[in-house]
Protein backbone atom coordinates (compact mmCIF):
# COMPACT_ATOMS: atom_id res chain seq x y z
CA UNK A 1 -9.15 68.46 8.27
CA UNK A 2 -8.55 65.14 6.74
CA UNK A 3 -12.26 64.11 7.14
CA UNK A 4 -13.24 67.27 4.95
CA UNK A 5 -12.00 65.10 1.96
CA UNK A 6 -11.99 61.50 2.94
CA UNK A 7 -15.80 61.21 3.96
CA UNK A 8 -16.98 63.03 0.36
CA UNK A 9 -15.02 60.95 -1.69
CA UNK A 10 -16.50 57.30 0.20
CA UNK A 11 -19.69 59.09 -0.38
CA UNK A 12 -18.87 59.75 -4.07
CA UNK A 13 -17.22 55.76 -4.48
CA UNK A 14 -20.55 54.64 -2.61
CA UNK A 15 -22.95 56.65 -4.71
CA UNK A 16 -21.12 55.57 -8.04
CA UNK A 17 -20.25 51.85 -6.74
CA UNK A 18 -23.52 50.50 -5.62
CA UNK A 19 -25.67 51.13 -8.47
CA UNK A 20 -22.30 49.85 -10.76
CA UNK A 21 -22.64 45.63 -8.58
CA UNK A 22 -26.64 45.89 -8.54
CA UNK A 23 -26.65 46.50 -12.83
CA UNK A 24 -24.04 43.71 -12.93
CA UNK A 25 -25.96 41.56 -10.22
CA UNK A 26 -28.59 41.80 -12.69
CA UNK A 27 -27.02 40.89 -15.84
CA UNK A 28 -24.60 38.82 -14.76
CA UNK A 29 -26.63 36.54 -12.22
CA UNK A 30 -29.44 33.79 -12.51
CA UNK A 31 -31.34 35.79 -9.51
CA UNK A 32 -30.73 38.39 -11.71
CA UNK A 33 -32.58 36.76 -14.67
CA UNK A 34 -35.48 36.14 -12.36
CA UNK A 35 -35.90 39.46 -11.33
CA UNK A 36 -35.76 40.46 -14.48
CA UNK A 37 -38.46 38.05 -15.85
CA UNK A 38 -40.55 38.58 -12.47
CA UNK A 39 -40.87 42.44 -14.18
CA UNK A 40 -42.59 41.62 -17.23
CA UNK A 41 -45.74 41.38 -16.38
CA UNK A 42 -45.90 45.35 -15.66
CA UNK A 43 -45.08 46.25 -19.70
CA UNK A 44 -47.95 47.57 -20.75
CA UNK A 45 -50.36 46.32 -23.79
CA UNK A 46 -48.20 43.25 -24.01
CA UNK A 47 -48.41 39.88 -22.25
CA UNK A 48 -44.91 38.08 -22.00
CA UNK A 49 -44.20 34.78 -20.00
CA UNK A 50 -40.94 32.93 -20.39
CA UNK A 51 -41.08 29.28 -19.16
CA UNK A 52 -37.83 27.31 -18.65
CA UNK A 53 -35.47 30.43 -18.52
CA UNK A 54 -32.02 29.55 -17.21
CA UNK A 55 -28.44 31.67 -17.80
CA UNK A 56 -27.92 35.11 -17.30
CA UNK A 57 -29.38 38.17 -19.59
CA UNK A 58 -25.56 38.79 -19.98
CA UNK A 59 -25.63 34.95 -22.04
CA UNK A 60 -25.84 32.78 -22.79
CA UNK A 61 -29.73 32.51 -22.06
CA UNK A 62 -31.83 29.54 -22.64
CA UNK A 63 -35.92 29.87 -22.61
CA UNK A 64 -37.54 26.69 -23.29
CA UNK A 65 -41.31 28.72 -24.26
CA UNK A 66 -41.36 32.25 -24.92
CA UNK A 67 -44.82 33.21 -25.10
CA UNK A 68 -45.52 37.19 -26.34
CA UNK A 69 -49.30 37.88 -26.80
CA UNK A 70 -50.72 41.34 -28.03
CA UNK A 71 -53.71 42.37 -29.00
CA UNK A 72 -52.26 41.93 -32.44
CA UNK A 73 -50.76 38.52 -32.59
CA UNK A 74 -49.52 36.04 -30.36
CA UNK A 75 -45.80 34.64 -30.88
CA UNK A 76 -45.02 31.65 -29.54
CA UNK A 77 -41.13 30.72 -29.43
CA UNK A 78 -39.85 27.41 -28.51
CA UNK A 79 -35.80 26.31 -27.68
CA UNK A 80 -34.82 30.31 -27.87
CA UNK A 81 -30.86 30.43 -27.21
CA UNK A 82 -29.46 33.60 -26.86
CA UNK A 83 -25.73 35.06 -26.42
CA UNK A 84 -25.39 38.45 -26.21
CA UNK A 85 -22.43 40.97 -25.89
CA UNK A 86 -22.33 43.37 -23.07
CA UNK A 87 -20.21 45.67 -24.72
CA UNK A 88 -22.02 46.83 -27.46
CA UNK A 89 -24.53 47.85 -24.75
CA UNK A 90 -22.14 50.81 -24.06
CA UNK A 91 -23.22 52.12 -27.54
CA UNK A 92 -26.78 51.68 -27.41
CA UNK A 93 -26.97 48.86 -29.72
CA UNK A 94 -27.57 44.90 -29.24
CA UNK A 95 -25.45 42.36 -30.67
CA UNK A 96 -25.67 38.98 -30.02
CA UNK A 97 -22.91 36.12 -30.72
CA UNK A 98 -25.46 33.82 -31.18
CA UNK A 99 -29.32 33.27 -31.95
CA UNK A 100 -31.05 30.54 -31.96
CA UNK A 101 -34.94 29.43 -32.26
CA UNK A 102 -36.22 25.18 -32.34
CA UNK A 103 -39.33 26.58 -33.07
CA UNK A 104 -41.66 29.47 -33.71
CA UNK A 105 -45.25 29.95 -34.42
CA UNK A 106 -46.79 33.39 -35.16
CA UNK A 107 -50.44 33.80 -35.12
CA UNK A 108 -51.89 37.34 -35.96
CA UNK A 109 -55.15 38.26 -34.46
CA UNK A 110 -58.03 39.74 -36.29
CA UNK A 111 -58.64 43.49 -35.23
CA UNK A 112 -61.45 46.13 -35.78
CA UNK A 113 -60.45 48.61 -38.23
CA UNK A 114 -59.59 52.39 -36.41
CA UNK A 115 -61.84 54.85 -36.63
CA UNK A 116 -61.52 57.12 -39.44
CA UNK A 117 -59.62 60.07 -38.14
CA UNK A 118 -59.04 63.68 -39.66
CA UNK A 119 -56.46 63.96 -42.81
CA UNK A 120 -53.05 65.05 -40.79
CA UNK A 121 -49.71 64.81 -42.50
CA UNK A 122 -47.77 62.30 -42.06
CA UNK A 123 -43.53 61.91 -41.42
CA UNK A 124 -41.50 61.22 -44.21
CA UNK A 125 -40.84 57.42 -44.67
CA UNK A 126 -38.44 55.76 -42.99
CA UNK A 127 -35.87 53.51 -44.78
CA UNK A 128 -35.74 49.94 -44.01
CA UNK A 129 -33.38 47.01 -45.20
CA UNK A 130 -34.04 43.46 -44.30
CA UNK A 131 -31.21 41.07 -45.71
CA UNK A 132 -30.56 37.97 -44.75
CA UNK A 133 -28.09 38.56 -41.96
CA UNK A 134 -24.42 37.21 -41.94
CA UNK A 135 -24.65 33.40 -40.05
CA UNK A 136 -23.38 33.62 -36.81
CA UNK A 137 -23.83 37.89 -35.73
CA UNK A 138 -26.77 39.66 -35.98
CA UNK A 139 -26.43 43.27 -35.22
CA UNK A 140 -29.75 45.44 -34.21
CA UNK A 141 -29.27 48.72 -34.18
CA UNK A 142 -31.52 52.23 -33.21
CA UNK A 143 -31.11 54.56 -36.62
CA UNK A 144 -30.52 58.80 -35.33
């Protein structure tokens, strides 16, 4: 009678637990940073390769040449430090404790114009505010 109960709940603790250590395997880790990186090359549209990455994605991360080329522009980042806070995660939005960038060069491509396509209507705009952020935080976050 006892097994009734006791094997469901392991079952339950092993279905909850296991994905809980590999998502902080990931962050938390320097294989985990690997991994990660290893899975870049399968975004679509996009070409990123970080050289020189050492920490954890959890922070603080250090990539010594961050290279992201589209068919739009190419970015090249060098000395990228970032620290980010896991919490904030929770919530859906990023913050990071620190940012930092030696060295950045942005070079934007030149593209054939779209074909013309048929009038349609288009979304009402979308509001957009770009201070200067407070030194120190930066806070990105998804608007609803």
């Amino acid at each position: 009678m006892r097994w009734r109960w006791i094997l469901p709940i392991v079952a339950l603790a092993v279905l909850v637990g296991l994905p809980l250590v590999a998502l902080h395997r990931v962050l938390t880790t320097e294989a985990g940073l690997q991994w990660a990186l290893a899975q870049l090359p399968r975004i679509p549209a996009v070409r990123i390769e970080a050289h020189g990455a050492s920490g954890t994605l959890a922070g603080p991360l250090t990539v010594q040449r961050l290279v992201v080329d589209h068919e739009a522009a190419r970015i090249v980042a060098q000395g990228v430090t970032l620290d980010l806070r896991l919490d904030s995660l929770l919530a859906g939005d990023v913050y990071l404790e620190q940012s930092a960038i030696a060295r950045l060069d942005i070079e934007l491509k030149k593209r054939e114009p779209p074909p013309p396509a048929a009038p349609c209507a288009l979304p009402a705009p979308r509001e957009s505010r770009a201070g200067a952020p407070p030194p120190g935080r930066w806070r990105a976050q998804r608007r609803r």
